[in-house]
PDB file of N, CA and C in Angstrom:
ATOM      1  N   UNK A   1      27.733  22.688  -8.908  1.00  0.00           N
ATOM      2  CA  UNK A   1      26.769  21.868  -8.215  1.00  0.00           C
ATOM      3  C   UNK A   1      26.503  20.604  -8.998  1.00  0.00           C
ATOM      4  N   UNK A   2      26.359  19.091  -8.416  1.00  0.00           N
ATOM      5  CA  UNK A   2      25.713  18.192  -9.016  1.00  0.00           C
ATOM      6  C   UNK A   2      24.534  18.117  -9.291  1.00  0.00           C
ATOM      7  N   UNK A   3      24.060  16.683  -9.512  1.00  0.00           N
ATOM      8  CA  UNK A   3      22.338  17.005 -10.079  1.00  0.00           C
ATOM      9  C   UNK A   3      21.723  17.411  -8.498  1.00  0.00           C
ATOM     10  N   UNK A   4      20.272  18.363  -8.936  1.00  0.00           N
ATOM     11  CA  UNK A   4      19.803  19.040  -7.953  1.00  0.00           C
ATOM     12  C   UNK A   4      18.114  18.465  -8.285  1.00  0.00           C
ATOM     13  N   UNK A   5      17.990  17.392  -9.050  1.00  0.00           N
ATOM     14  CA  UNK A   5      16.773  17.002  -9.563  1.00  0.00           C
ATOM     15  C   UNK A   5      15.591  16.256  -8.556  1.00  0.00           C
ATOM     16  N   UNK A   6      15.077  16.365  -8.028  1.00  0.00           N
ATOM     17  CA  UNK A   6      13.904  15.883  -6.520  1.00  0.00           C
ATOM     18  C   UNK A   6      13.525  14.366  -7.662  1.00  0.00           C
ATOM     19  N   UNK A   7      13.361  13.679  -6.643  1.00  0.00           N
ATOM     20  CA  UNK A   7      12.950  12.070  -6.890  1.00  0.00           C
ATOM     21  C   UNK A   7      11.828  11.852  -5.978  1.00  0.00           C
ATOM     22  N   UNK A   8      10.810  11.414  -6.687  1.00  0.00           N
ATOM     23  CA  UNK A   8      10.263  11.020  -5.888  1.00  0.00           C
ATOM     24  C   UNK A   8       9.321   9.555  -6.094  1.00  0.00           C
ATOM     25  N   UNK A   9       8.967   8.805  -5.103  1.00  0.00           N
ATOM     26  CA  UNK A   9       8.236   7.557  -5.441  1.00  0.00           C
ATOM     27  C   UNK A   9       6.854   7.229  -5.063  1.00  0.00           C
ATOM     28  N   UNK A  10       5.510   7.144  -5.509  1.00  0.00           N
ATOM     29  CA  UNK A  10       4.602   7.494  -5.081  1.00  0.00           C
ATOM     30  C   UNK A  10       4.894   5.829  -4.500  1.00  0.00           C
ATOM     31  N   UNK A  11       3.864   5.511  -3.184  1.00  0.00           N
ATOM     32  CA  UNK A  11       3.620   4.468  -2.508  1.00  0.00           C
ATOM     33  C   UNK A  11       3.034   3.372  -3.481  1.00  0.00           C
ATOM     34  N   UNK A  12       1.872   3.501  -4.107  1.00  0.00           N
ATOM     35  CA  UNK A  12       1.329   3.192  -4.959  1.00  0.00           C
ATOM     36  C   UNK A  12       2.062   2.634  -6.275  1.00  0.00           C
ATOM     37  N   UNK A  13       2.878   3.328  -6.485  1.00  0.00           N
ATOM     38  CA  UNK A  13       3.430   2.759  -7.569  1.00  0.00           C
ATOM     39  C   UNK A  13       5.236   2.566  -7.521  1.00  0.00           C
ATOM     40  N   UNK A  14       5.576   2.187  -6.443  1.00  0.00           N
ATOM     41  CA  UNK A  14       6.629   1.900  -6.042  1.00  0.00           C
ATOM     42  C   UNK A  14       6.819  -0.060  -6.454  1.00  0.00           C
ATOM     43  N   UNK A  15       8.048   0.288  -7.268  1.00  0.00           N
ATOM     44  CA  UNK A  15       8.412  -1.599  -7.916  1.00  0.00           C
ATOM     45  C   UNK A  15       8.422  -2.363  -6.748  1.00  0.00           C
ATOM     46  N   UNK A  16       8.054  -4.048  -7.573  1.00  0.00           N
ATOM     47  CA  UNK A  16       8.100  -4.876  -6.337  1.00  0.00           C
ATOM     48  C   UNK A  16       9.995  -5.408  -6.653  1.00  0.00           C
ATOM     49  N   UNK A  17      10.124  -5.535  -5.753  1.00  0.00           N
ATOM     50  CA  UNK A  17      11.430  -6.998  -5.835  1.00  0.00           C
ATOM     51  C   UNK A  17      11.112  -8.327  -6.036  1.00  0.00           C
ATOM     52  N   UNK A  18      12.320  -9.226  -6.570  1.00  0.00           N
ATOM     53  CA  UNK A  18      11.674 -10.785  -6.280  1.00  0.00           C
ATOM     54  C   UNK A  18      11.202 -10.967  -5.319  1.00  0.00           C
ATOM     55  N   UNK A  19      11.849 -10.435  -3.955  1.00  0.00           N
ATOM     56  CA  UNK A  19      11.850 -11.084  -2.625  1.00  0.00           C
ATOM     57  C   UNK A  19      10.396 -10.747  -1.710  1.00  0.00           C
ATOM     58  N   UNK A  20       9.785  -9.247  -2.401  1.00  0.00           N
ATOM     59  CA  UNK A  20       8.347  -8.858  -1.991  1.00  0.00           C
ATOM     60  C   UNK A  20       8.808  -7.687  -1.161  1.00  0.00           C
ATOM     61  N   UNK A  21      10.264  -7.114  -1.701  1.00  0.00           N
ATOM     62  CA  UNK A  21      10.418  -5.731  -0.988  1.00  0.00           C
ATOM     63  C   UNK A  21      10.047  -4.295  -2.185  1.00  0.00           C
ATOM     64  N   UNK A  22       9.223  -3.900  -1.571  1.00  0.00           N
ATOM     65  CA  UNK A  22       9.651  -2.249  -2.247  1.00  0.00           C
ATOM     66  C   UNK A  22      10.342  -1.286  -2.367  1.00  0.00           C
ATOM     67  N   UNK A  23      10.638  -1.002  -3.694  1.00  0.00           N
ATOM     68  CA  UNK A  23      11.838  -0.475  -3.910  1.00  0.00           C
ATOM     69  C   UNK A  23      11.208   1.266  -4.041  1.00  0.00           C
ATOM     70  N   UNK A  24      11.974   2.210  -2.896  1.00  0.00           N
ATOM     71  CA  UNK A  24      11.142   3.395  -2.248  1.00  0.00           C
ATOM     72  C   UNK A  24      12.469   4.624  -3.321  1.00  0.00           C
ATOM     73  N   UNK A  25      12.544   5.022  -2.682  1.00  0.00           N
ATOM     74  CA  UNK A  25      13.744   6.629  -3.247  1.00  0.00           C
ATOM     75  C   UNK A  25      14.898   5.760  -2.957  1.00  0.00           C
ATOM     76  N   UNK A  26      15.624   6.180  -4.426  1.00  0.00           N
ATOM     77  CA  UNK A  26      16.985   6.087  -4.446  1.00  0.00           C
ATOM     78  C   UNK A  26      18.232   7.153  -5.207  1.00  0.00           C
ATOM     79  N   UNK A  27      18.833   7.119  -4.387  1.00  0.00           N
ATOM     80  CA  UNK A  27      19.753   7.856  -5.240  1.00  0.00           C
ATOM     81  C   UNK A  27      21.185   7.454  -5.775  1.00  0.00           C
ATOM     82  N   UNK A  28      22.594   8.138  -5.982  1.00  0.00           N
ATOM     83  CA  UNK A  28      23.369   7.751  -5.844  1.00  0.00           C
ATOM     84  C   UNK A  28      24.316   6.428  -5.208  1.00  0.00           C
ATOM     85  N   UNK A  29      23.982   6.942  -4.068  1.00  0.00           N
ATOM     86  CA  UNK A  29      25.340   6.593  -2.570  1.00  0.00           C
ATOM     87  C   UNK A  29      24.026   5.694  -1.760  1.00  0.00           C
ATOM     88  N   UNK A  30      22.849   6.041  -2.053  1.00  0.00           N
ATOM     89  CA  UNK A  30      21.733   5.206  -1.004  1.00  0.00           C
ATOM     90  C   UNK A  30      20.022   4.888  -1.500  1.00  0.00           C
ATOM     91  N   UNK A  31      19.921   3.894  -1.208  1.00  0.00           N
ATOM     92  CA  UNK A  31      18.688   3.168  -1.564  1.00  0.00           C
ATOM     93  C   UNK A  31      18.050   2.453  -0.379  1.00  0.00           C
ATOM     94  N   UNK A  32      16.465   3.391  -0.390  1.00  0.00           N
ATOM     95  CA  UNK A  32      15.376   2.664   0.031  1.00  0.00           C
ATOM     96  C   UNK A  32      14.591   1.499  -0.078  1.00  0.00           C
ATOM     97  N   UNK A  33      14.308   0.714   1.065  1.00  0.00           N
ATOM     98  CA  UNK A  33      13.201  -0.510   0.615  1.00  0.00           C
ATOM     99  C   UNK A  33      12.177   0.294   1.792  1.00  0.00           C
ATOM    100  N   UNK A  34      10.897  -1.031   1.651  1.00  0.00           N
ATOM    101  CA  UNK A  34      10.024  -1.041   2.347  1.00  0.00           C
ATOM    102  C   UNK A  34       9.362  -2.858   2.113  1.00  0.00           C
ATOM    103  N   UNK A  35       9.781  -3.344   3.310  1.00  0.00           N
ATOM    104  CA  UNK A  35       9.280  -4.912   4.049  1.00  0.00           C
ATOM    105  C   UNK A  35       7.995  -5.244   4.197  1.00  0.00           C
ATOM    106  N   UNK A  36       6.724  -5.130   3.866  1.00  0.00           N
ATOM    107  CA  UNK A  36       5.298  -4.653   4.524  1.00  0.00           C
ATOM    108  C   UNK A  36       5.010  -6.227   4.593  1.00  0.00           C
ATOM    109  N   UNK A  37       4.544  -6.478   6.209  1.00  0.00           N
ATOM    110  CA  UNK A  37       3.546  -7.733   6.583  1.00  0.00           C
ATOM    111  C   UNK A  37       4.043  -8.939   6.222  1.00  0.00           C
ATOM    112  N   UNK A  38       5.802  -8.877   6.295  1.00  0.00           N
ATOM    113  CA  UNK A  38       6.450 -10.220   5.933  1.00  0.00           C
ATOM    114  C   UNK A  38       6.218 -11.350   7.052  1.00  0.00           C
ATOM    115  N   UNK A  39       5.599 -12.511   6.314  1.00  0.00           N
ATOM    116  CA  UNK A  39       5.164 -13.567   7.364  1.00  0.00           C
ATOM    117  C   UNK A  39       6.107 -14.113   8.423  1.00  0.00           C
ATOM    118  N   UNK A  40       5.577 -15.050   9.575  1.00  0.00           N
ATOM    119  CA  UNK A  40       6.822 -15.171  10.449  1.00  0.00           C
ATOM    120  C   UNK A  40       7.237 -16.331   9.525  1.00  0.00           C
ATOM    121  N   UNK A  41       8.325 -16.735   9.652  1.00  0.00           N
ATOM    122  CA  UNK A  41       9.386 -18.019   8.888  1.00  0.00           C
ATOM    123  C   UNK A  41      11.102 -17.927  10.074  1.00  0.00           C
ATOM    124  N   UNK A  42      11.107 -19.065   9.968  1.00  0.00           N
ATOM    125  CA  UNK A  42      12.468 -19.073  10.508  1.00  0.00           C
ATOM    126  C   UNK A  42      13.579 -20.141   9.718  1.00  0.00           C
ATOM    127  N   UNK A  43      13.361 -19.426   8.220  1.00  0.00           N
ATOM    128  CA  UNK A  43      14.138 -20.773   7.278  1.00  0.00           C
ATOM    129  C   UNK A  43      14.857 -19.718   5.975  1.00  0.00           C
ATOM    130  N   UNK A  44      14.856 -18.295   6.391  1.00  0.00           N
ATOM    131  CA  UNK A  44      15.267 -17.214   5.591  1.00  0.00           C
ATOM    132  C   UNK A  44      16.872 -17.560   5.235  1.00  0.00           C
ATOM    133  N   UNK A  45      17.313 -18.080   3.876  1.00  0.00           N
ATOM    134  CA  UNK A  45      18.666 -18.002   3.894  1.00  0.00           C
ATOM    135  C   UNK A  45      20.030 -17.025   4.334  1.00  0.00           C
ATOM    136  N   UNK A  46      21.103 -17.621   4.469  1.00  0.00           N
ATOM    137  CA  UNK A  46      21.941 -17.038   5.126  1.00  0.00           C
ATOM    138  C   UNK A  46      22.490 -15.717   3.884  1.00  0.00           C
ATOM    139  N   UNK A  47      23.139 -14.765   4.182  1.00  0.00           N
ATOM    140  CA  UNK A  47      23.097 -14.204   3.033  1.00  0.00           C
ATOM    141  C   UNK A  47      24.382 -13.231   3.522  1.00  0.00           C
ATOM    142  N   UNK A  48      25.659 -12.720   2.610  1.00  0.00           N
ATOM    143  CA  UNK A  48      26.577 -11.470   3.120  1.00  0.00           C
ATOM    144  C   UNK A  48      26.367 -10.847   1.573  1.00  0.00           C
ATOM    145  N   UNK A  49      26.190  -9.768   1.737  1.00  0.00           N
ATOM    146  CA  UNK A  49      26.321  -8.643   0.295  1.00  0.00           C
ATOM    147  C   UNK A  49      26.741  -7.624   0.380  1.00  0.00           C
ATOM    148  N   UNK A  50      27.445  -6.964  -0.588  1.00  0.00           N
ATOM    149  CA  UNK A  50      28.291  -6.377  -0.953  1.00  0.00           C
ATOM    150  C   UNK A  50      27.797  -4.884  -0.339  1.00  0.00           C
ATOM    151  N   UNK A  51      26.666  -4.286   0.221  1.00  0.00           N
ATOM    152  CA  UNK A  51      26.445  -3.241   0.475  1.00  0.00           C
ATOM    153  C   UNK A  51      26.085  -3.200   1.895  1.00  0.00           C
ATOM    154  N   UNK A  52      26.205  -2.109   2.672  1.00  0.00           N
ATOM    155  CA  UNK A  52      25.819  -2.111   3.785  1.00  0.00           C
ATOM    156  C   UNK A  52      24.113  -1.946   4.067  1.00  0.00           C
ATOM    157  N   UNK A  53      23.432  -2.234   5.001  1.00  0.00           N
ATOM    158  CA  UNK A  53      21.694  -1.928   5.316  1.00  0.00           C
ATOM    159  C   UNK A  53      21.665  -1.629   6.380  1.00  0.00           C
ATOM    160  N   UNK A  54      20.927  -0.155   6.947  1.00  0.00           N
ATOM    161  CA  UNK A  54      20.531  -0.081   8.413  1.00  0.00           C
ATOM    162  C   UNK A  54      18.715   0.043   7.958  1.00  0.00           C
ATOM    163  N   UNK A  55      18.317  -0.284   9.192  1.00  0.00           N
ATOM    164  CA  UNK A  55      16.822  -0.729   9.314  1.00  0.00           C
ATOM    165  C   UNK A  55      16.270  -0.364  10.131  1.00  0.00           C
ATOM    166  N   UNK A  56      14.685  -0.194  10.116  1.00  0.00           N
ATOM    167  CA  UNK A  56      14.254   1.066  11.122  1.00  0.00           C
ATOM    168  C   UNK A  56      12.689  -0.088  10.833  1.00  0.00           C
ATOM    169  N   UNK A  57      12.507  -1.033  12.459  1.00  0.00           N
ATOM    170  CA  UNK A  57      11.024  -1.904  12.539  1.00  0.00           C
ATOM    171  C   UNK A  57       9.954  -0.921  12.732  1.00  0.00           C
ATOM    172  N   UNK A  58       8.846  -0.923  11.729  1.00  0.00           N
ATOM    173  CA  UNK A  58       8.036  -0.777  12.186  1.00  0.00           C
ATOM    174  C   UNK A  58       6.684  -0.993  13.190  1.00  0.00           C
ATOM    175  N   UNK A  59       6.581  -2.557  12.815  1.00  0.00           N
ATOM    176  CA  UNK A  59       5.727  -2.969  13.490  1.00  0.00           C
ATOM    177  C   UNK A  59       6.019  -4.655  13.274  1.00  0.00           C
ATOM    178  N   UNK A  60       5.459  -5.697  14.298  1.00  0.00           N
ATOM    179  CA  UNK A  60       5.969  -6.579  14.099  1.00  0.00           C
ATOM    180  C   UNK A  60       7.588  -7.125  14.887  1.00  0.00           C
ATOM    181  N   UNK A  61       8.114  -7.869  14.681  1.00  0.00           N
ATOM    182  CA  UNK A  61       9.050  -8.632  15.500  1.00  0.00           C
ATOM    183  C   UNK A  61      10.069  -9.897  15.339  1.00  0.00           C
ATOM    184  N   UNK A  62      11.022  -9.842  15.270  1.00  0.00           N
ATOM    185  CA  UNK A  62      12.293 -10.185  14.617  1.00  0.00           C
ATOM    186  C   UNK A  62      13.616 -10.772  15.089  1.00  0.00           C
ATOM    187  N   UNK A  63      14.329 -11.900  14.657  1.00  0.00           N
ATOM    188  CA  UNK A  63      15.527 -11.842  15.202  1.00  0.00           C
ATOM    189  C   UNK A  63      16.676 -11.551  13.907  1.00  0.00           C
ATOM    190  N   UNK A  64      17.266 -11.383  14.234  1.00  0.00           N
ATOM    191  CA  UNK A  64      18.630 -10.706  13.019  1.00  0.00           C
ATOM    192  C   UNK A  64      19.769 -11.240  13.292  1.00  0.00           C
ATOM    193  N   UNK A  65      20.459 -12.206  13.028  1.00  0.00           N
ATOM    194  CA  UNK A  65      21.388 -13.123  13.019  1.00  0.00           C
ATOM    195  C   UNK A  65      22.320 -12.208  12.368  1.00  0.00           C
ATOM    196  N   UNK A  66      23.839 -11.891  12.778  1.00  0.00           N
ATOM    197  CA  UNK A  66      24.921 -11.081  12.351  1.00  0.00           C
ATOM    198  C   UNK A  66      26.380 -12.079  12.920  1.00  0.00           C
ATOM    199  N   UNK A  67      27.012 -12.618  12.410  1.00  0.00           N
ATOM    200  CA  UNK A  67      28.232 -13.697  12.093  1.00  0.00           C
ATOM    201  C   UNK A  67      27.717 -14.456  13.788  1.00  0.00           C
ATOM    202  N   UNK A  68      26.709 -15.110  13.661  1.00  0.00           N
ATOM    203  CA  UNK A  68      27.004 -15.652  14.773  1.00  0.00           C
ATOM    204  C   UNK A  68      26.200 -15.049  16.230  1.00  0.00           C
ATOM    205  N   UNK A  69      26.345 -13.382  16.307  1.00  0.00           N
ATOM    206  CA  UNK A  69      25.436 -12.770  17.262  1.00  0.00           C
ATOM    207  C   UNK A  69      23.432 -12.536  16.944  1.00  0.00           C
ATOM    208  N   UNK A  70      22.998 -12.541  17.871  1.00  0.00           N
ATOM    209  CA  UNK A  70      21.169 -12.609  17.498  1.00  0.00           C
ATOM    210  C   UNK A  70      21.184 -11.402  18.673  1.00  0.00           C
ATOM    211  N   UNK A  71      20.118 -10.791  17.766  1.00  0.00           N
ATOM    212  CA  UNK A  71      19.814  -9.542  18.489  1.00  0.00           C
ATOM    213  C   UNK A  71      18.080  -9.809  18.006  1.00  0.00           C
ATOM    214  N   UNK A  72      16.905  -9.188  19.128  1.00  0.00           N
ATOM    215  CA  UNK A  72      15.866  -9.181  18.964  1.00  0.00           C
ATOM    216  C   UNK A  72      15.597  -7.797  18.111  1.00  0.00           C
ATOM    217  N   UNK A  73      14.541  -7.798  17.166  1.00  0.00           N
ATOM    218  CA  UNK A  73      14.462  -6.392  16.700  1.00  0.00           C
ATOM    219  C   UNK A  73      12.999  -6.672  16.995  1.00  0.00           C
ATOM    220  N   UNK A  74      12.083  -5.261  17.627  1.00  0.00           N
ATOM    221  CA  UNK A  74      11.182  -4.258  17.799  1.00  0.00           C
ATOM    222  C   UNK A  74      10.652  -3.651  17.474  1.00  0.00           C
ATOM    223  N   UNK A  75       9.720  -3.335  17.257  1.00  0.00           N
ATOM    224  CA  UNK A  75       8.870  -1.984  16.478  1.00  0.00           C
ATOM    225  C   UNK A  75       9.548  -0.506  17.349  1.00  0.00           C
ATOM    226  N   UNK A  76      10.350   0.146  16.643  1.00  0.00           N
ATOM    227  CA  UNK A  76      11.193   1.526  16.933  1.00  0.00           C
ATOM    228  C   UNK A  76      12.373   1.031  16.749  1.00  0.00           C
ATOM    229  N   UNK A  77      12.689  -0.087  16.732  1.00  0.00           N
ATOM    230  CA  UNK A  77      14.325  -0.207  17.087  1.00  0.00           C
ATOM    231  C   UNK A  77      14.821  -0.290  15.841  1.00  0.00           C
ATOM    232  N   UNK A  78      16.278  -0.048  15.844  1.00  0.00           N
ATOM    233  CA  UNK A  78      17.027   0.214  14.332  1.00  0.00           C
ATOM    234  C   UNK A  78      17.495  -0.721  14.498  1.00  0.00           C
ATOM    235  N   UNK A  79      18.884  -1.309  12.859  1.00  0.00           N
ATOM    236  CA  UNK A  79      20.130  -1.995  13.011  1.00  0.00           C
ATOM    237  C   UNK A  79      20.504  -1.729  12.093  1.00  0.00           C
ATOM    238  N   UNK A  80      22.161  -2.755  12.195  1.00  0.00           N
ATOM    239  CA  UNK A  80      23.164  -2.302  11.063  1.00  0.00           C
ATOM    240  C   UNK A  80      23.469  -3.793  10.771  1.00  0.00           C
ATOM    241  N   UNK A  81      23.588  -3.877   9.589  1.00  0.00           N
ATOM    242  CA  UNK A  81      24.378  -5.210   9.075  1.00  0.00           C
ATOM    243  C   UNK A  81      25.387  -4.753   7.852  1.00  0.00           C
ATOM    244  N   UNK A  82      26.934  -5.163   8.538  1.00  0.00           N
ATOM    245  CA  UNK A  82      27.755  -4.149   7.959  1.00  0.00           C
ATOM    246  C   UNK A  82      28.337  -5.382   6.264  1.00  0.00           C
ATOM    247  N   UNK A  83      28.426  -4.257   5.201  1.00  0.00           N
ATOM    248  CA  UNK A  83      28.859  -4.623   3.966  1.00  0.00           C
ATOM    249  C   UNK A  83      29.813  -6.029   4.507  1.00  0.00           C
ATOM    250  N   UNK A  84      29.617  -7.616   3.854  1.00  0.00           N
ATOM    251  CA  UNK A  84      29.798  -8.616   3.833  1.00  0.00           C
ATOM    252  C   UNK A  84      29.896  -9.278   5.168  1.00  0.00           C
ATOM    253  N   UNK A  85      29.060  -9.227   6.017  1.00  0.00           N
ATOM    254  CA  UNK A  85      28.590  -9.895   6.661  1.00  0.00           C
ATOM    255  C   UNK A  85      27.678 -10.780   6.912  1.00  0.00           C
ATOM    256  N   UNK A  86      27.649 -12.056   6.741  1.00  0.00           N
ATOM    257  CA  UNK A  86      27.005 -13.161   6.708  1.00  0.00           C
ATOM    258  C   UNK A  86      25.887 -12.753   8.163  1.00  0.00           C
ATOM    259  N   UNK A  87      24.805 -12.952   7.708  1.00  0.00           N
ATOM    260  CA  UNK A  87      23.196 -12.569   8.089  1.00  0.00           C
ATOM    261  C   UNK A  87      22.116 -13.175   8.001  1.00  0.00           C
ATOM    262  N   UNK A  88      21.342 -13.303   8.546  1.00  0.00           N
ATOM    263  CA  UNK A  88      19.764 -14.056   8.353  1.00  0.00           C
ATOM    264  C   UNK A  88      18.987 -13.196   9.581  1.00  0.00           C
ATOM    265  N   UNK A  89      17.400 -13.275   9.050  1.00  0.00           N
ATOM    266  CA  UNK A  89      16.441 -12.717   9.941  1.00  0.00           C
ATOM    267  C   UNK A  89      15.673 -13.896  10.007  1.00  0.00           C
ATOM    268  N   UNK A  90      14.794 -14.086  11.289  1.00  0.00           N
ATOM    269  CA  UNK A  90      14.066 -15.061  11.678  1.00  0.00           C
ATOM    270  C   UNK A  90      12.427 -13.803  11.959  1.00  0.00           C
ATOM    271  N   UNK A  91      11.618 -14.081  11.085  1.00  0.00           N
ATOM    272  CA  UNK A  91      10.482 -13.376  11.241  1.00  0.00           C
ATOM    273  C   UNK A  91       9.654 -14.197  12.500  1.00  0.00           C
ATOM    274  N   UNK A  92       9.331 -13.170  14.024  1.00  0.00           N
ATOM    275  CA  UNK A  92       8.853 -14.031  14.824  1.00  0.00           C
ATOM    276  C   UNK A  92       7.477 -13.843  14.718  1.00  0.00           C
ATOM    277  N   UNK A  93       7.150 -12.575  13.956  1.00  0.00           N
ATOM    278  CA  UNK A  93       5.362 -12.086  14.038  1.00  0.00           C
ATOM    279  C   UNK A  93       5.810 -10.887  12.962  1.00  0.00           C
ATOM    280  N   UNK A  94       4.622 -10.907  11.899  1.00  0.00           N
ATOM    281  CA  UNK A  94       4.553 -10.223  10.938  1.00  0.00           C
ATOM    282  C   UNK A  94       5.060  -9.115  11.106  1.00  0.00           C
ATOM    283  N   UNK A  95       5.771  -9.114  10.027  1.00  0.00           N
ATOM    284  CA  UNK A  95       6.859  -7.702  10.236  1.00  0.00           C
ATOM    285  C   UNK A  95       7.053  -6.735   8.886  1.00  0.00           C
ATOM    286  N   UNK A  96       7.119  -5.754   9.182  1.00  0.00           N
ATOM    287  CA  UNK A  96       7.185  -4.422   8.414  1.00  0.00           C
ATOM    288  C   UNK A  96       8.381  -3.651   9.326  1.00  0.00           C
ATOM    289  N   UNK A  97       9.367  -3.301   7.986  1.00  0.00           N
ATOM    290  CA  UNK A  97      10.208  -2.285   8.417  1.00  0.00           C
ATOM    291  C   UNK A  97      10.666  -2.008   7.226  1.00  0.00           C
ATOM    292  N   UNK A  98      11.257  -0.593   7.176  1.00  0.00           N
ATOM    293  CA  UNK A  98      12.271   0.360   6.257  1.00  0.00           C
ATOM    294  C   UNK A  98      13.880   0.039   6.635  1.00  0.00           C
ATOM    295  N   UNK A  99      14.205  -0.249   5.331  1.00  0.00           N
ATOM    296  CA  UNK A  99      15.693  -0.096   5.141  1.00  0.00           C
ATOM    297  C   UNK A  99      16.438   0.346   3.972  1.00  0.00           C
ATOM    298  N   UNK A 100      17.798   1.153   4.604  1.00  0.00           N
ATOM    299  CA  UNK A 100      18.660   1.829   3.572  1.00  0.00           C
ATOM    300  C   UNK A 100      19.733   1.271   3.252  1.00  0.00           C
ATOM    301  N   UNK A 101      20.398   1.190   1.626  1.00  0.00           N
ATOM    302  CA  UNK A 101      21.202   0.038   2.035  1.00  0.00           C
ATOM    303  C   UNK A 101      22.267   1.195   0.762  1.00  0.00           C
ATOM    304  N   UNK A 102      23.814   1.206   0.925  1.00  0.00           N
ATOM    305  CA  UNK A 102      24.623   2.110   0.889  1.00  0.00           C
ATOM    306  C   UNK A 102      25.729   1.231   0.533  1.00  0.00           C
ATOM    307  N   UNK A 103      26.014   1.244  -1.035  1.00  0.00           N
ATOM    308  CA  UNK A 103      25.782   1.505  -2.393  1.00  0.00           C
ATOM    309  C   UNK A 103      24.022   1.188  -2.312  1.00  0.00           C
ATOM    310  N   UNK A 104      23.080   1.467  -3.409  1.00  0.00           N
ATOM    311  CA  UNK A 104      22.053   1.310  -3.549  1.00  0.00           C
ATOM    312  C   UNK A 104      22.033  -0.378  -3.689  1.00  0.00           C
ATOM    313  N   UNK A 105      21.361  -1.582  -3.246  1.00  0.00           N
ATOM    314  CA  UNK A 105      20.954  -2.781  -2.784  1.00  0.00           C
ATOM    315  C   UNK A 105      20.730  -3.216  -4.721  1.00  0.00           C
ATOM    316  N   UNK A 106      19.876  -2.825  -5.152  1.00  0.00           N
ATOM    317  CA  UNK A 106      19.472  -3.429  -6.391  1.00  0.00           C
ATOM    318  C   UNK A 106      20.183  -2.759  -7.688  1.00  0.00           C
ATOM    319  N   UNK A 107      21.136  -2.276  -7.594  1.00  0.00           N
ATOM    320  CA  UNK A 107      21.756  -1.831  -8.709  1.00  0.00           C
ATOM    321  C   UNK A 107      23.370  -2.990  -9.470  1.00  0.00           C
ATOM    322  N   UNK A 108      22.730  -3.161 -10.313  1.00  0.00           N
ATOM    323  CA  UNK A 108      24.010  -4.210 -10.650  1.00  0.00           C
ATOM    324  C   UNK A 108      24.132  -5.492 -10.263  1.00  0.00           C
ATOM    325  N   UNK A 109      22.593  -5.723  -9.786  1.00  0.00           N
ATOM    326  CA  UNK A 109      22.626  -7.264  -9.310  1.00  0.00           C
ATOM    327  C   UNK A 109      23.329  -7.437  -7.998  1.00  0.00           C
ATOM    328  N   UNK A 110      23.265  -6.592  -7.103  1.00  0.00           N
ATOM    329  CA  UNK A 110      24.037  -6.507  -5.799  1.00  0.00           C
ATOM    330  C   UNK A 110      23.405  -7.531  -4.713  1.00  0.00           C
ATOM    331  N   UNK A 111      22.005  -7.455  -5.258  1.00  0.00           N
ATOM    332  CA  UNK A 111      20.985  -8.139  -4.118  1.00  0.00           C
ATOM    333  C   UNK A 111      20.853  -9.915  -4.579  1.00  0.00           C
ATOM    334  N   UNK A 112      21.722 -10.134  -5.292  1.00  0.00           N
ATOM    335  CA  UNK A 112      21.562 -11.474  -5.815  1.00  0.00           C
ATOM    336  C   UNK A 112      22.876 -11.981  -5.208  1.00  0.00           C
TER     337      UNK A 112
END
């Protein structure tokens, strides 16, 4: 068996990122954020990185720019923005959502 060790991250004391994301449970193969009450802006740089992210809105409202296609995101609705794909989000109303991003997002300077 590999490690069998429970992780856990209290809310409270979960790290910030530069960017004002929280960094939630991570493991191996996958890493948590958490987005809380990101203002609307529509000037978010363009960005492709090396790991894949699916995303789960909580509340709040969004567009998600993927090579070219815009999809609206929702409070319930998921997405995928697949490993090196050039991306941007347009915050339309304060937004909060969870995302997993697979290699872990902040390990090795991935998120830079």
């Amino acid at each position: 068996m590999g490690d069998t060790t429970i992780k856990k991250v209290s809310g409270a004391q979960s790290p910030q990122g530069p960017d004002g994301q929280r960094y939630l449970a991570s493991g191996k193969h996958v890493a948590m954020r958490l987005w809380v009450d990101e203002p609307p802006t529509d000037d978010k740089p363009r960005a492709a990185r090396t790991y894949e992210t699916v995303g789960y809105v909580i509340a709040g409202r969004a567009e998600l720019v993927v090579e070219g296609q815009t999809v609206r995101l929702e409070p319930g609705d998921s997405w995928l923005v697949p490993a090196g794909a050039e991306h941007t989000y347009r915050i339309l109303e304060t937004f909060t959502a969870v995302e997993a991003t697979s290699p872990p997002a902040q390990v090795h300077g991935r998120e830079g």
